[in-house]
C-alpha atoms as a PDB file:
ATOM      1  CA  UNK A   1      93.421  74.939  94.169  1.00  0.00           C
ATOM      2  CA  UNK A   2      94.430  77.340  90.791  1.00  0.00           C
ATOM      3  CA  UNK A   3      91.853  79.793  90.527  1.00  0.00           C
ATOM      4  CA  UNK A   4      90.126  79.181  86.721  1.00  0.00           C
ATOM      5  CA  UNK A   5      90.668  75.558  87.405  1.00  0.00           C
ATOM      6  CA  UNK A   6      87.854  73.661  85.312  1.00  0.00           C
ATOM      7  CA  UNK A   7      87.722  70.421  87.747  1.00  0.00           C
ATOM      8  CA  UNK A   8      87.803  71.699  91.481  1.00  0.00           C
ATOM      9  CA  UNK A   9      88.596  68.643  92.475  1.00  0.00           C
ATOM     10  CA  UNK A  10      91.422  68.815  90.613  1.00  0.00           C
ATOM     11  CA  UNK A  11      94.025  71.262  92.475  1.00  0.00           C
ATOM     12  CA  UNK A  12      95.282  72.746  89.430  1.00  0.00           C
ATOM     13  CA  UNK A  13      94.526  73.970  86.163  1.00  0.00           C
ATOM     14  CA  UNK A  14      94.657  72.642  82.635  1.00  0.00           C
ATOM     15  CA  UNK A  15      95.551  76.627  81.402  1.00  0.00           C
ATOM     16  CA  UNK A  16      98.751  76.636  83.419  1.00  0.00           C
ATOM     17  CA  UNK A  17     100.387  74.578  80.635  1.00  0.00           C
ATOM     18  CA  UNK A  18     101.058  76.563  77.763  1.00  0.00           C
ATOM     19  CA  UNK A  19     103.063  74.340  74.220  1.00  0.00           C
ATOM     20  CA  UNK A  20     103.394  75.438  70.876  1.00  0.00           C
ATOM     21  CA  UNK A  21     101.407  72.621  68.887  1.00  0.00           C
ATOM     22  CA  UNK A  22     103.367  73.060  65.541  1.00  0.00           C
ATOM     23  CA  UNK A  23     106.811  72.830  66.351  1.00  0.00           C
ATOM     24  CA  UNK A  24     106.196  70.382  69.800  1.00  0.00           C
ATOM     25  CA  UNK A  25     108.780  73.026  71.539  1.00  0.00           C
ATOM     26  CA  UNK A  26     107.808  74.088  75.126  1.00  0.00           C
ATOM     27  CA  UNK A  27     107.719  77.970  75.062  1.00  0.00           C
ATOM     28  CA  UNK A  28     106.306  78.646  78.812  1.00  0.00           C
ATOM     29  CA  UNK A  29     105.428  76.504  81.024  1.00  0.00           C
ATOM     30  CA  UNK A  30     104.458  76.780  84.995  1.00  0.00           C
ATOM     31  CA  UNK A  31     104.167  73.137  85.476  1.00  0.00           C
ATOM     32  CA  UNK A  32     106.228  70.542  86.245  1.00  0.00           C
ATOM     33  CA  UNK A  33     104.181  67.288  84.669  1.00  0.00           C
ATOM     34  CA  UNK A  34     105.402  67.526  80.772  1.00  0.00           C
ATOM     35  CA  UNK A  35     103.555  64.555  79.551  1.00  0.00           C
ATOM     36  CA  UNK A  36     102.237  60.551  81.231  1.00  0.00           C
ATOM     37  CA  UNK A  37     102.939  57.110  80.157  1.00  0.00           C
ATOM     38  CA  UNK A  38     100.168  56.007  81.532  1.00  0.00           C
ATOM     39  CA  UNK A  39      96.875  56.623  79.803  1.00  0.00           C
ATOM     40  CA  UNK A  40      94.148  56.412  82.436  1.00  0.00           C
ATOM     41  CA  UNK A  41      96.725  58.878  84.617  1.00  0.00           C
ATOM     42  CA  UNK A  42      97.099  61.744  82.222  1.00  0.00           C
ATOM     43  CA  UNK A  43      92.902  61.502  81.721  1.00  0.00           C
ATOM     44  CA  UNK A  44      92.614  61.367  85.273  1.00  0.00           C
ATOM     45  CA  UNK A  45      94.730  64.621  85.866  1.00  0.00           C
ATOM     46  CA  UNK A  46      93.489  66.118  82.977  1.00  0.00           C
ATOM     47  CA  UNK A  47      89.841  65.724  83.554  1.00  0.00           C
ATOM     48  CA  UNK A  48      89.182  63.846  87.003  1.00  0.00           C
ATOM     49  CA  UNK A  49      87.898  61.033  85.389  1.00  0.00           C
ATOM     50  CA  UNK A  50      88.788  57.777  87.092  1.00  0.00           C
ATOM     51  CA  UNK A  51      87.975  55.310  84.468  1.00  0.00           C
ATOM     52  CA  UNK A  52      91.445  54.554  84.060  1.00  0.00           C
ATOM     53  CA  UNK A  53      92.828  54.438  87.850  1.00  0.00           C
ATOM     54  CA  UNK A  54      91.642  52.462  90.887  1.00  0.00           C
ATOM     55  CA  UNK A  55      89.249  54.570  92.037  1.00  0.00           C
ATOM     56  CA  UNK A  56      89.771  53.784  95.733  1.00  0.00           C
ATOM     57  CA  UNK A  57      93.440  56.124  94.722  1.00  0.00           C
ATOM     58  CA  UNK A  58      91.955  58.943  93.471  1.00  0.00           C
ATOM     59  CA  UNK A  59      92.412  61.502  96.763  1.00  0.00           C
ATOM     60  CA  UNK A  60      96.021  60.439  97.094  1.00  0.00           C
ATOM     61  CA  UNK A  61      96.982  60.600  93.412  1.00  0.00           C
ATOM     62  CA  UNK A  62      95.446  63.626  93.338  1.00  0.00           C
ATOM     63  CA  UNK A  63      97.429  65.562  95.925  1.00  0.00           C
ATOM     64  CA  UNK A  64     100.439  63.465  94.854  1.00  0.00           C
ATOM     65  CA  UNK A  65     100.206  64.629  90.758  1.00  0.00           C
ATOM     66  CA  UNK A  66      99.122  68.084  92.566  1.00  0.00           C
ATOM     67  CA  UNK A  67     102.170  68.749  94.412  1.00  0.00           C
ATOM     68  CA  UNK A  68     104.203  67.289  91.728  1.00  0.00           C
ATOM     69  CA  UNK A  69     103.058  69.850  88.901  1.00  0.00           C
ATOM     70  CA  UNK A  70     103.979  72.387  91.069  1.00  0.00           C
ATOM     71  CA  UNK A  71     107.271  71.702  92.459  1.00  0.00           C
ATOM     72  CA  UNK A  72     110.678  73.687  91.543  1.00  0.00           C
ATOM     73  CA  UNK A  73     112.586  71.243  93.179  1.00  0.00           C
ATOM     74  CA  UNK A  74     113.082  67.663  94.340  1.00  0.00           C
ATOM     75  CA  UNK A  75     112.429  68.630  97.841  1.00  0.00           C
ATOM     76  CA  UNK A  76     108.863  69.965  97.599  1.00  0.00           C
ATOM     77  CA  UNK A  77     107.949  66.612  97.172  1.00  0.00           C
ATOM     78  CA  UNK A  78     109.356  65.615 100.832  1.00  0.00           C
ATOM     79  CA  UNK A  79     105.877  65.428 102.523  1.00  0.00           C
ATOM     80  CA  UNK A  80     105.754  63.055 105.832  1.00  0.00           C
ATOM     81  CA  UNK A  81     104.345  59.413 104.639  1.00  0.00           C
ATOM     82  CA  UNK A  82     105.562  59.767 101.141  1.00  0.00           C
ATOM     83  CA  UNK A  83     109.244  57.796 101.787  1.00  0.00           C
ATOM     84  CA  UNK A  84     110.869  60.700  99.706  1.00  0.00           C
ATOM     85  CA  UNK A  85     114.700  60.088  99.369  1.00  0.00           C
ATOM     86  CA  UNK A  86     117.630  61.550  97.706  1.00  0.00           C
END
């Protein structure tokens, strides 16, 4: 867990994302996750709230969207039961 992070369950914190609004150009950024197609995703790693997910998914999506925002590379993802390939 991110220290400052505003949902503990969450593993990470909103703050580590820093955009410049006006001009939509990514200045600095420490995370991986740039932006969701999915709606009830993005609100769920956003804010925890699992109105828009299966609820019954929550722990797993959460160490899954975790360890995605903060990977450098394809093969920090390779975690046993995950059927990561290249």
């Amino acid at each position: 867990m991110f220290p400052g992070s505003e949902n503990p369950d969450l593993g990470h914190s909103p703050d580590l994302c820093i955009f410049d609004d006006k001009c939509k150009e990514k200045r600095y950024s420490l995370c991986m996750i740039k932006s969701f197609r999915h709606a009830g995703l993005e609100k769920f790693f956003q804010s925890g709230s699992k109105a828009g997910i299966q609820p019954d998914h929550a722990g797993k999506l959460n160490r899954q969207l975790t360890r995605l925002n903060v990977a450098k590379q394809p093969a920090d993802m390779n975690v046993a039961g995950w059927a990561f390939h290249n």
